[in-house]
Protein backbone atom coordinates (compact mmCIF):
# COMPACT_ATOMS: atom_id res chain seq x y z
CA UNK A 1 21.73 6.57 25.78
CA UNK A 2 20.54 4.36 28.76
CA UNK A 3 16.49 5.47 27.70
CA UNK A 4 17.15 4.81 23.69
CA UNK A 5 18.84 1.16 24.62
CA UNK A 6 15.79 0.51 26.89
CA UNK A 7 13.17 1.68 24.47
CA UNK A 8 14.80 -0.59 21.94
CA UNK A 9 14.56 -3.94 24.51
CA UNK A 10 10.62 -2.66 24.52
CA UNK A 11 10.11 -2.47 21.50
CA UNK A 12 11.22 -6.35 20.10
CA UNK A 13 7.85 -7.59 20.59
CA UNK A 14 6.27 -5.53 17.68
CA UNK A 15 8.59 -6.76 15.05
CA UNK A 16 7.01 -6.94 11.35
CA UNK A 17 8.27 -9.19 8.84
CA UNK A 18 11.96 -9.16 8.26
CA UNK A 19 11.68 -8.12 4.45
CA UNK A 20 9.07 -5.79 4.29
CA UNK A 21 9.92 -2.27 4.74
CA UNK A 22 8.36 -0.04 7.92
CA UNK A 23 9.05 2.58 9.72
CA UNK A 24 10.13 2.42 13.31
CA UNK A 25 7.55 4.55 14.89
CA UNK A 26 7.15 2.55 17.42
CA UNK A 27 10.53 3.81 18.88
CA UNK A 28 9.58 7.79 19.68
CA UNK A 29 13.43 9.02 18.60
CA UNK A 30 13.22 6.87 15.73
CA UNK A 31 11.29 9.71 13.14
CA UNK A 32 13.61 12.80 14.24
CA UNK A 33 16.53 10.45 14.03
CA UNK A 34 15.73 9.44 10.49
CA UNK A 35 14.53 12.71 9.22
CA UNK A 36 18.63 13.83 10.01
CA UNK A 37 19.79 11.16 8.34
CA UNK A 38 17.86 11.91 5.15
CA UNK A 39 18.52 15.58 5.70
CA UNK A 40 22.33 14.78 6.26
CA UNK A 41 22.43 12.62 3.15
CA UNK A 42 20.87 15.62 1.05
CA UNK A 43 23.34 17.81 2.52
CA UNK A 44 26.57 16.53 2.80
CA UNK A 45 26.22 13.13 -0.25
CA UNK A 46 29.33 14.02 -2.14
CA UNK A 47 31.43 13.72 1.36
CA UNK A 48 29.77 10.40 2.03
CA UNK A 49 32.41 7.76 1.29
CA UNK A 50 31.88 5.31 3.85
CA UNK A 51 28.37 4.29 5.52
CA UNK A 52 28.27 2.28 8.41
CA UNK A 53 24.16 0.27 8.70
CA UNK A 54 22.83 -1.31 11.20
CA UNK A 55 21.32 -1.09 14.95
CA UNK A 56 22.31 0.12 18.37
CA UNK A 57 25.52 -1.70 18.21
CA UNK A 58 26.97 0.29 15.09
CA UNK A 59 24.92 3.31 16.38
CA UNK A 60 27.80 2.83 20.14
CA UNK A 61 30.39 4.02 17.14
CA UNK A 62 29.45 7.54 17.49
CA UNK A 63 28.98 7.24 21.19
CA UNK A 64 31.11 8.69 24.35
CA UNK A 65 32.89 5.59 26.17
CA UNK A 66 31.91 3.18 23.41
CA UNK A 67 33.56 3.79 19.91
CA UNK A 68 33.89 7.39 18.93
CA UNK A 69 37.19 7.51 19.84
CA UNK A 70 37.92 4.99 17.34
CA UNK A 71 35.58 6.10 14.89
CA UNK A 72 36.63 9.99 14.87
CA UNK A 73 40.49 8.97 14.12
CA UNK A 74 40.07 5.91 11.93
CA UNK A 75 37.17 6.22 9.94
CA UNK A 76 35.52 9.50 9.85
CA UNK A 77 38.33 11.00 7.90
CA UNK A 78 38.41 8.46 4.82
CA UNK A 79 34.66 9.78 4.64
CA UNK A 80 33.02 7.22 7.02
CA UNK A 81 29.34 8.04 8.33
CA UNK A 82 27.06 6.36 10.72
CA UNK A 83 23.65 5.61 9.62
CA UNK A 84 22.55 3.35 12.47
CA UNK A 85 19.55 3.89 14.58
CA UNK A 86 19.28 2.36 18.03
CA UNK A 87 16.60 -0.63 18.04
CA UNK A 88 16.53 -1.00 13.92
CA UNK A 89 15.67 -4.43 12.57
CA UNK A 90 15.96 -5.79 8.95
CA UNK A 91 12.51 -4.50 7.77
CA UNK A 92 13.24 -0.49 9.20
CA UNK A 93 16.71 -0.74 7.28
CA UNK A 94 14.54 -1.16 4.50
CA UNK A 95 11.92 1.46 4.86
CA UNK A 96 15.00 3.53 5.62
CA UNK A 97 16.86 3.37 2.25
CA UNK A 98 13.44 3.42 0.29
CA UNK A 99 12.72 6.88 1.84
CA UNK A 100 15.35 9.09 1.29
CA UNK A 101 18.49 7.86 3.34
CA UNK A 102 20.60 6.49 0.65
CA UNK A 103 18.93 8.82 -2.51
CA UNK A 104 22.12 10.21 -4.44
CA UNK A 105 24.65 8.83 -2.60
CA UNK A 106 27.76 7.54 -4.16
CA UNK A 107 29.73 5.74 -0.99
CA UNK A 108 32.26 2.92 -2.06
CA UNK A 109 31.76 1.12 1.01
CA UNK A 110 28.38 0.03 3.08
CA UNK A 111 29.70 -1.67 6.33
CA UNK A 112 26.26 -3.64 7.42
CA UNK A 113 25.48 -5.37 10.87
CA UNK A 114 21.99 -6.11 11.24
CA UNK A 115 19.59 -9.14 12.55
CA UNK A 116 20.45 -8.73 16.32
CA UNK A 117 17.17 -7.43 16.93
CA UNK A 118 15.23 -9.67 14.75
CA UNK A 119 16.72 -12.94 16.88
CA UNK A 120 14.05 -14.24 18.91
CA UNK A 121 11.01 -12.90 17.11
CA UNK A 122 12.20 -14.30 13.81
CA UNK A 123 13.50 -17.77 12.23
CA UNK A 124 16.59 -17.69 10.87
CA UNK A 125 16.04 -18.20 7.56
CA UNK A 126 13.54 -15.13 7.61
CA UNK A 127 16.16 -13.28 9.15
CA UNK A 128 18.80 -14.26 6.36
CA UNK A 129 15.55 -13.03 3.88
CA UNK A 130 15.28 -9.90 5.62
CA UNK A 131 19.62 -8.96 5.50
CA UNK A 132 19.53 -10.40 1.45
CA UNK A 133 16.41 -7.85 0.72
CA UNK A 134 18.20 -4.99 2.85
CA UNK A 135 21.47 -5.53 0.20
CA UNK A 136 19.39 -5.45 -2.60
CA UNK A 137 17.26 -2.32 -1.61
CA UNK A 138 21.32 -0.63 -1.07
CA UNK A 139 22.26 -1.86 -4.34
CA UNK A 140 18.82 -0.02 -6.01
CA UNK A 141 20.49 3.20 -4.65
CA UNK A 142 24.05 2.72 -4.61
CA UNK A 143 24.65 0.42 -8.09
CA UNK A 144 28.51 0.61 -7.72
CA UNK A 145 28.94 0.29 -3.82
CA UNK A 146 30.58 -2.48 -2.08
CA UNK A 147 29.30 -3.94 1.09
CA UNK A 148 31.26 -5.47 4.24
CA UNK A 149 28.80 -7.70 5.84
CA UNK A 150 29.46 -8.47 9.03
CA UNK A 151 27.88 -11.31 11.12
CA UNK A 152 25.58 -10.74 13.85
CA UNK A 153 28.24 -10.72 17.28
CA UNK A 154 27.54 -13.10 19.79
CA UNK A 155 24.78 -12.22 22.50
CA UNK A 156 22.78 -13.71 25.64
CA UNK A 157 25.29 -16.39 25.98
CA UNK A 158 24.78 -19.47 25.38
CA UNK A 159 20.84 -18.13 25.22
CA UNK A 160 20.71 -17.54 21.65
CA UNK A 161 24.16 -18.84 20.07
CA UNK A 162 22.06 -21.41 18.38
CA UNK A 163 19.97 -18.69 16.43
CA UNK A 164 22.97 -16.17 16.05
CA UNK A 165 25.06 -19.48 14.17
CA UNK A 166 22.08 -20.25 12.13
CA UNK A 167 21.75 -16.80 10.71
CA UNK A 168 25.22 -16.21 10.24
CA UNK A 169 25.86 -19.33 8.41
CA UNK A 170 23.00 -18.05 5.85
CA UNK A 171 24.33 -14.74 5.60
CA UNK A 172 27.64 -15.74 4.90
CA UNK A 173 26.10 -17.37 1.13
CA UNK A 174 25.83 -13.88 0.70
CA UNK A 175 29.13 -13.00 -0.27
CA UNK A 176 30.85 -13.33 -4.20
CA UNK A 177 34.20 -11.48 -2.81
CA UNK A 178 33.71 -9.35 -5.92
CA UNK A 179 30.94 -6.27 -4.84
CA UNK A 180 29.71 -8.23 -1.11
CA UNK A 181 32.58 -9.65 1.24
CA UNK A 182 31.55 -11.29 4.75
CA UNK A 183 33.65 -10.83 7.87
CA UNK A 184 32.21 -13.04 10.66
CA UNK A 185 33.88 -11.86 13.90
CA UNK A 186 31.91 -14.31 16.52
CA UNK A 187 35.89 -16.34 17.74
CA UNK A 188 37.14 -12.53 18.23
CA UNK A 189 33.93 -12.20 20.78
CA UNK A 190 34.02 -15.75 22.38
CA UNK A 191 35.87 -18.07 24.12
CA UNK A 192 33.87 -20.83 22.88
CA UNK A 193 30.16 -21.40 21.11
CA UNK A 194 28.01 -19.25 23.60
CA UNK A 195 30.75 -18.03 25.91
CA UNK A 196 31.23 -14.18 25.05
CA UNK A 197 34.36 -12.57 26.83
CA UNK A 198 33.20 -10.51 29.38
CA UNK A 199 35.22 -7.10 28.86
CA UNK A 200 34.65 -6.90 25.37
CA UNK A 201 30.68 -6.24 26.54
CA UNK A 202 28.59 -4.29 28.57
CA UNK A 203 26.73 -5.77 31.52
CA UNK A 204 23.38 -6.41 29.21
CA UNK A 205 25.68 -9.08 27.45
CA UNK A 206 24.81 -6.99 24.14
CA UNK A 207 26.57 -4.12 24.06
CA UNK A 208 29.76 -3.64 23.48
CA UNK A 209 32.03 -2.56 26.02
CA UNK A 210 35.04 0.41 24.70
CA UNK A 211 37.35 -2.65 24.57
CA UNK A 212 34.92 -4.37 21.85
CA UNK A 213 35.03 -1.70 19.89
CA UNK A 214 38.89 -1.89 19.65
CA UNK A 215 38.55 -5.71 18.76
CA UNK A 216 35.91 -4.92 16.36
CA UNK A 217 38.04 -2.48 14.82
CA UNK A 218 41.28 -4.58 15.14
CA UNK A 219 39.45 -7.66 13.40
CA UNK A 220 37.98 -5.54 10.67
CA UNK A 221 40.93 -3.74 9.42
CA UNK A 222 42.38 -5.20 6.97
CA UNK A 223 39.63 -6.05 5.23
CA UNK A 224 38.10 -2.57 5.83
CA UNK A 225 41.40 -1.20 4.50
CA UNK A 226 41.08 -2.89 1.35
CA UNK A 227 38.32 -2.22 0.41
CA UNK A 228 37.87 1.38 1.39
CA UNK A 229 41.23 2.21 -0.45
């Protein structure tokens, strides 16, 4: 895990623009890491309820010490699967579902978290672009899906809180409450604007900690309940 999360830091320079599909090749797990995912979805789409999007930080669900725990007896048996890849931005979410991840499936619930990885290399407003395209390219597979978007969690401290705000306040537009509902989690994660609380991360400050992962799914219950019954 340490080698994927490090690759991923080493890889934020090369980002494209935010919504324009391509692949993450750049990453060397990325192509057998999508390949599954596109074999999975072939395989197994009528058991796919539930998909959980984004980067490294939805990826820690399925991880030892992180969130599998969690994930294994709260989501995975209403039909939740996790589609994250470590080190995805905006545009590879996109290239993703146009080639093959989402084809056929019928999920009534896309859980999304993306952006983290475009802060920094990316204006807001191009990251907001990039997050609007990625829930337009789900809704060209999945028609009938609804999608929890969730804000991008706080990061870097006070380093990038700025940025992080700005996006979220974009992405938040996003939302009609009717097929795309917003869940913006930042005062679960913080004491105050760029103040994270420390045992709810890991020491990069990025990462959730296993404790985050019980806030994060404490904090997204009910709406996660709703709208997955």
């Amino acid at each position: 895990m340490k080698l994927i999360i490090l690759s991923t830091l080493l890889t934020l320079c090369l980002a494209g623009t935010p919504w324009i599909g391509e692949p993450g090749t750049d990453r060397d797990y990325w192509v057998s890491m999508h390949a599954q995912l596109v074999q999975q979805t072939a395989q197994r789409k009528d058991e796919i309820k539930i998909v959980f999007f984004g980067d490294s930080i939805t990826w820690m669900w399925s991880q030892e010490n992180e969130g599998v725990t969690i994930f294994n007896q709260q989501y995975a048996p209403k039909g939740a699967f996790n589609y994250a890849i470590p080190g995805d931005r905006t545009e590879h979410l996109i290239y993703e579902i146009q080639n093959g991840e989402f084809d056929g499936l019928t999920a009534k619930l896309v859980v999304l978290m993306i952006g983290t990885n475009n802060i920094g290399v990316n204006t807001p407003a191009d990251i907001a672009k990039g997050v609007q395209e990625v829930i337009n390219q789900i809704y060209t597979k999945i028609p009938n899906t609804k999608i929890l978007l969730l804000g991008i969690l706080p990061r870097d401290g006070a380093t990038t809180e700025e940025q992080v705000s700005q996006v979220n306040t974009l992405i938040s537009q996003f939302q009609d409450n009717s097929k795309i509902y917003y869940l913006d989690m930042s005062p679960q994660f913080q004491t105050s604007p760029g103040v994270q609380i420390p045992g709810l991360y890991n020491s990069d400050n990025l990462h959730l900690s296993a404790s985050g992962y019980q806030v994060w799914y404490e904090t997204m219950k009910p709406l996660f309940d709703s709208l997955s019954a």
